[in-house]
Protein backbone atom coordinates (compact mmCIF):
# COMPACT_ATOMS: atom_id res chain seq x y z
CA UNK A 1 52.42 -35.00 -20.50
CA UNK A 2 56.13 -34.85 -21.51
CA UNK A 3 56.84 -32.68 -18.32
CA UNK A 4 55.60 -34.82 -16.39
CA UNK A 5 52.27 -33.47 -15.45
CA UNK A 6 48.70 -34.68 -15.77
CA UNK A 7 45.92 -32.33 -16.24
CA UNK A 8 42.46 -31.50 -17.93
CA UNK A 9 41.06 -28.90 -19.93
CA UNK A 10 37.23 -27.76 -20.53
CA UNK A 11 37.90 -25.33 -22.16
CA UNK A 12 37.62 -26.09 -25.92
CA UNK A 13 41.20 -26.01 -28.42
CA UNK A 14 41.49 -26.91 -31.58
CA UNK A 15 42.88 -30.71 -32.49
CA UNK A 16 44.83 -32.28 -35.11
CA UNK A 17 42.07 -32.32 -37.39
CA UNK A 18 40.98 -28.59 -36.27
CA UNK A 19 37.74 -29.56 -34.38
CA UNK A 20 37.53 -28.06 -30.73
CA UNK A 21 37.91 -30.49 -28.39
CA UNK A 22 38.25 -31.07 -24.65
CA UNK A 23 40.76 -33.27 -23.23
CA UNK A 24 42.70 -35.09 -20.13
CA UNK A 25 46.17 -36.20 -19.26
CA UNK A 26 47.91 -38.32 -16.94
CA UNK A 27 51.50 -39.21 -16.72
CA UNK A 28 52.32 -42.59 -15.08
CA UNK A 29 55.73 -42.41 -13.49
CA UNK A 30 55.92 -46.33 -13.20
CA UNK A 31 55.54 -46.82 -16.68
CA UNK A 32 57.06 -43.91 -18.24
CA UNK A 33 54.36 -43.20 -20.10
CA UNK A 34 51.87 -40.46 -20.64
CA UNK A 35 48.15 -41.07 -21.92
CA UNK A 36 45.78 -38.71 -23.26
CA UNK A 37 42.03 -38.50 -24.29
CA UNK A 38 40.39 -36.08 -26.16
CA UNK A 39 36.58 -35.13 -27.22
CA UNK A 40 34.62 -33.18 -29.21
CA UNK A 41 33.21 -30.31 -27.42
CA UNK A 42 30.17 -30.32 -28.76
CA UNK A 43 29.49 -33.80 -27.23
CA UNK A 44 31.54 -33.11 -24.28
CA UNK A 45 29.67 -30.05 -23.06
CA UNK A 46 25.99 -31.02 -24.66
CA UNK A 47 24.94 -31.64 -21.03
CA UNK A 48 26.18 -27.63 -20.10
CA UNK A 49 25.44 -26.52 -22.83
CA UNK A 50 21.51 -28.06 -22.65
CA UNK A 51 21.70 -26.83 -18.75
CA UNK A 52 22.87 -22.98 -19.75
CA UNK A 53 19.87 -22.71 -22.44
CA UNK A 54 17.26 -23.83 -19.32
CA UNK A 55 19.18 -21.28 -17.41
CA UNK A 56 18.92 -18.59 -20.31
CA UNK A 57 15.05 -19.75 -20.54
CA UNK A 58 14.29 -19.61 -16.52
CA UNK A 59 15.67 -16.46 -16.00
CA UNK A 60 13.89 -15.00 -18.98
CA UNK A 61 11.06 -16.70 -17.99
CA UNK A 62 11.50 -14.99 -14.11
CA UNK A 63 12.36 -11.91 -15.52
CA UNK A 64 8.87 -11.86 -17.49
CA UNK A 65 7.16 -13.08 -13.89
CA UNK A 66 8.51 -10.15 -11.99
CA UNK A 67 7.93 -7.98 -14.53
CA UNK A 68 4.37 -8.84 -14.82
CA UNK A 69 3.91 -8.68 -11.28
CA UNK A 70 5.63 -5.55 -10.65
CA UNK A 71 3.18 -4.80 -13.53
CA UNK A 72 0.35 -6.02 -11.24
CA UNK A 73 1.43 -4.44 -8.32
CA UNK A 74 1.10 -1.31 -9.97
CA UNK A 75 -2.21 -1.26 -11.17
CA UNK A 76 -3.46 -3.00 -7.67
CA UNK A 77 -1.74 0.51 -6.25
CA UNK A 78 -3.75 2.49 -8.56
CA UNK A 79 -6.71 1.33 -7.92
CA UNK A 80 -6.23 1.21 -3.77
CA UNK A 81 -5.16 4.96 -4.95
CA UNK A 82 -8.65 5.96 -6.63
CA UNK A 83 -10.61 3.70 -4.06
CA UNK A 84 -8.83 5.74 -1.11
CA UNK A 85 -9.57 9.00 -3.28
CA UNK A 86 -13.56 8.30 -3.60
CA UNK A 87 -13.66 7.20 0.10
CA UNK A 88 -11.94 9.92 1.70
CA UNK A 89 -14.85 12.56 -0.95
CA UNK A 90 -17.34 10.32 0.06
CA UNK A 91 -16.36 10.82 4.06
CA UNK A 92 -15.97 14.08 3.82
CA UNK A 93 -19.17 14.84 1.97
CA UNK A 94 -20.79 12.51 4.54
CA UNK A 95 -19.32 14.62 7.18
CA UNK A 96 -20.25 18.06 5.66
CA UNK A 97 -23.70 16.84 5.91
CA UNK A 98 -23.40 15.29 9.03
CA UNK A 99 -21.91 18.21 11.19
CA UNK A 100 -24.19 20.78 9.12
CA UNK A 101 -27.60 18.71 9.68
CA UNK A 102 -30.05 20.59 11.76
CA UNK A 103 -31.00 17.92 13.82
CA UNK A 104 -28.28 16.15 16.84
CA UNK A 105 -27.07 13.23 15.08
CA UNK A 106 -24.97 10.64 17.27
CA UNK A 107 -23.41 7.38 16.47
CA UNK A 108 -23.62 5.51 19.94
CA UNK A 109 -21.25 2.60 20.31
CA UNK A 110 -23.70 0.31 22.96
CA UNK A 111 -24.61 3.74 25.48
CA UNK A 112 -21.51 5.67 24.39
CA UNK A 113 -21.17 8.52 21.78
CA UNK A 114 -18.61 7.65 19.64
CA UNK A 115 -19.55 10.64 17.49
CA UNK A 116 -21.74 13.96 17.01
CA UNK A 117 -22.78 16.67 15.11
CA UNK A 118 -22.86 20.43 16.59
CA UNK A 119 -26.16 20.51 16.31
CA UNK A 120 -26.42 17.73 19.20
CA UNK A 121 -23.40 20.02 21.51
CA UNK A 122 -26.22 22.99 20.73
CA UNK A 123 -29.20 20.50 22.12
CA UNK A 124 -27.30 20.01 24.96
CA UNK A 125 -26.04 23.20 25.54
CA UNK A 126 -22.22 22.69 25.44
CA UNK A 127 -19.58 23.27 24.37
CA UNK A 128 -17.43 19.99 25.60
CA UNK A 129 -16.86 17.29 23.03
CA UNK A 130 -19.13 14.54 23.63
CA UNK A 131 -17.34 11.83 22.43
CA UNK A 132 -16.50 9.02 24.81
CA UNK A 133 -19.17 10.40 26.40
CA UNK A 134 -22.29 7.99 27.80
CA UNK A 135 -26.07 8.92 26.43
CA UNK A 136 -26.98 7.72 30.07
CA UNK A 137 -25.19 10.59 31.67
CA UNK A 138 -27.22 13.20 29.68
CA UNK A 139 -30.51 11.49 30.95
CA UNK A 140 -32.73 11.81 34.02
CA UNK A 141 -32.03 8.30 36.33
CA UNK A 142 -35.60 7.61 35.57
CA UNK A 143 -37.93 8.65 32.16
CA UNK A 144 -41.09 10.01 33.31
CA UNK A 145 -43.46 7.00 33.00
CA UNK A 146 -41.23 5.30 35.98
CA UNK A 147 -38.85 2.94 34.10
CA UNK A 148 -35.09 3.37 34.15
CA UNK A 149 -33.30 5.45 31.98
CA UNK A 150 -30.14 2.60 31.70
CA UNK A 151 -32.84 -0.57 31.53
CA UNK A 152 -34.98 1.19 28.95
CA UNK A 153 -31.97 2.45 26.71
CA UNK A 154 -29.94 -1.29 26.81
CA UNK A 155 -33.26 -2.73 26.28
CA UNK A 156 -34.20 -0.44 23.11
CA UNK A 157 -30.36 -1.30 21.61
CA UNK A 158 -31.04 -4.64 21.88
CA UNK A 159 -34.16 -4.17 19.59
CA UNK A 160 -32.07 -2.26 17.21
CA UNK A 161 -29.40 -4.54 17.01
CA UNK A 162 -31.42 -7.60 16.28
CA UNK A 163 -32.64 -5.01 13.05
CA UNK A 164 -35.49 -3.15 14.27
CA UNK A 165 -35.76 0.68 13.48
CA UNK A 166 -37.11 2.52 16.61
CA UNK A 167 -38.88 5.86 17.34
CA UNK A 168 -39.70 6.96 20.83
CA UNK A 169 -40.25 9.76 23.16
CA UNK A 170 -36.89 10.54 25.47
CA UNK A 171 -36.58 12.81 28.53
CA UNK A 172 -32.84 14.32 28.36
CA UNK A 173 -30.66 16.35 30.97
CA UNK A 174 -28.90 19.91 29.13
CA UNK A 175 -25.36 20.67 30.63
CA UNK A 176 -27.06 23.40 32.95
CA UNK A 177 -29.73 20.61 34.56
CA UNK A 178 -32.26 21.39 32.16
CA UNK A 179 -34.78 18.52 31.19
CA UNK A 180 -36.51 18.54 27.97
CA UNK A 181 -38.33 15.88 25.46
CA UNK A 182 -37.11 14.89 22.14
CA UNK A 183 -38.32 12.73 19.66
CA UNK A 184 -35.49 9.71 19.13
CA UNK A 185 -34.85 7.92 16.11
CA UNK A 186 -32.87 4.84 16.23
CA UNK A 187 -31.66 3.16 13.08
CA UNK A 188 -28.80 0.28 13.06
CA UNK A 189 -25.77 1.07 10.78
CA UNK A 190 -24.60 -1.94 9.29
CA UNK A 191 -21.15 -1.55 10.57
CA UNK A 192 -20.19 -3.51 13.46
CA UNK A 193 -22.81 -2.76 16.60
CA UNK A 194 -22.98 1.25 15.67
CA UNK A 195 -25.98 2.93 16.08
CA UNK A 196 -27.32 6.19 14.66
CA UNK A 197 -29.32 8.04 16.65
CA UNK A 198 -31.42 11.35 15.42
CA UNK A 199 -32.59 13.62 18.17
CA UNK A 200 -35.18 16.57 17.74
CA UNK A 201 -36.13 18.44 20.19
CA UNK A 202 -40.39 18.85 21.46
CA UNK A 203 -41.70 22.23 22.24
CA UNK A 204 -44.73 20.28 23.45
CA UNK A 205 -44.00 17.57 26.04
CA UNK A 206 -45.94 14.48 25.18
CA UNK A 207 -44.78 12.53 28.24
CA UNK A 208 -48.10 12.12 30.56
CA UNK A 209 -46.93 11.39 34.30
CA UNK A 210 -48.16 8.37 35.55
């Protein structure tokens, strides 16, 4: 103030009395005069100091939350981990059986084979993957009691769809033009519109021609 100057300070000194305080000056030229305030810093900075311990307490508070969730996080990727792990033995225990069964096994999508066993590349005498492949195309245009192949089949998938479980007598083409009987088990799979159809071949041809 003697120089001249007015200023401010918030950071604490020690008074007169030897109690930190925080203070302002201003000199007014006019009157030649300088005035000065001071406070205690305890009262001064009760309002920062209130507003660092909530600061102090959030971030604790956010460091628990992220640690906890990181916490979280880790046991949810755990547990995707052994969830993934029994699947993928479960699928391939499901497959071992499945490409191993004795009998052709296909999952038809509507009339398409999404998948197959080798038993049913064996049944048709092939070697080709069948996959993507229609059950139509390895059937006669007509079964032998008149009706068409592609009316019967997308009526019988209709009937499996809505639930039912279906057995029935198919004529089939081999690769090499070949027709033969099978006996035809439809069941529904419970995933999506997937079907699973069992195939075994008959030595003795049921159909009678009309």
């Amino acid at each position: 103030i003697v120089k001249g100057h007015s200023g401010s300070s918030i950071s604490p000194y020690r008074d007169y009395r030897g109690v930190s305080v925080v203070g302002a000056w201003r000199w007014d030229d006019q009157l030649g005069i300088g005035i000065a305030t001071e406070q205690d810093a305890s009262e001064a900075l009760h309002g920062i100091y209130n507003a660092e311990w909530v600061l102090y307490g959030f971030t604790f508070f956010l460091v628990l939350l992220i640690l906890g969730l990181s916490q979280g996080f880790r046991w949810r990727i755990q547990r995707l981990e052994t969830i993934n792990t029994k699947l993928l033995t479960h699928a391939l225990s499901f497959f071992k059986v499945f490409d191993s069964a004795e009998d052709a096994i296909f999952i038809l999508d509507g009339s398409t084979i999404s998948a197959c066993n080798a038993a049913a590349q064996r049944l048709f005498k092939t070697n080709e993957d069948l996959t993507q492949g229609s059950w139509i195309g390895f059937s006669p245009s007509h079964q032998p009691n008149g009706r068409s192949s592609l009316l019967h089949l997308e009526e019988m998938i209709r009937q499996v769809q809505s639930g039912d479980a279906l057995r029935f007598d198919w004529r089939f083409l081999s690769a090499d033009g070949e027709q033969f009987s099978a006996d035809v088990r439809f069941n529904r799979m419970g995933v999506g519109n997937y079907i699973q159809a069992i195939v075994r071949e008959r030595y003795q041809d049921l159909w009678t021609e009309d």
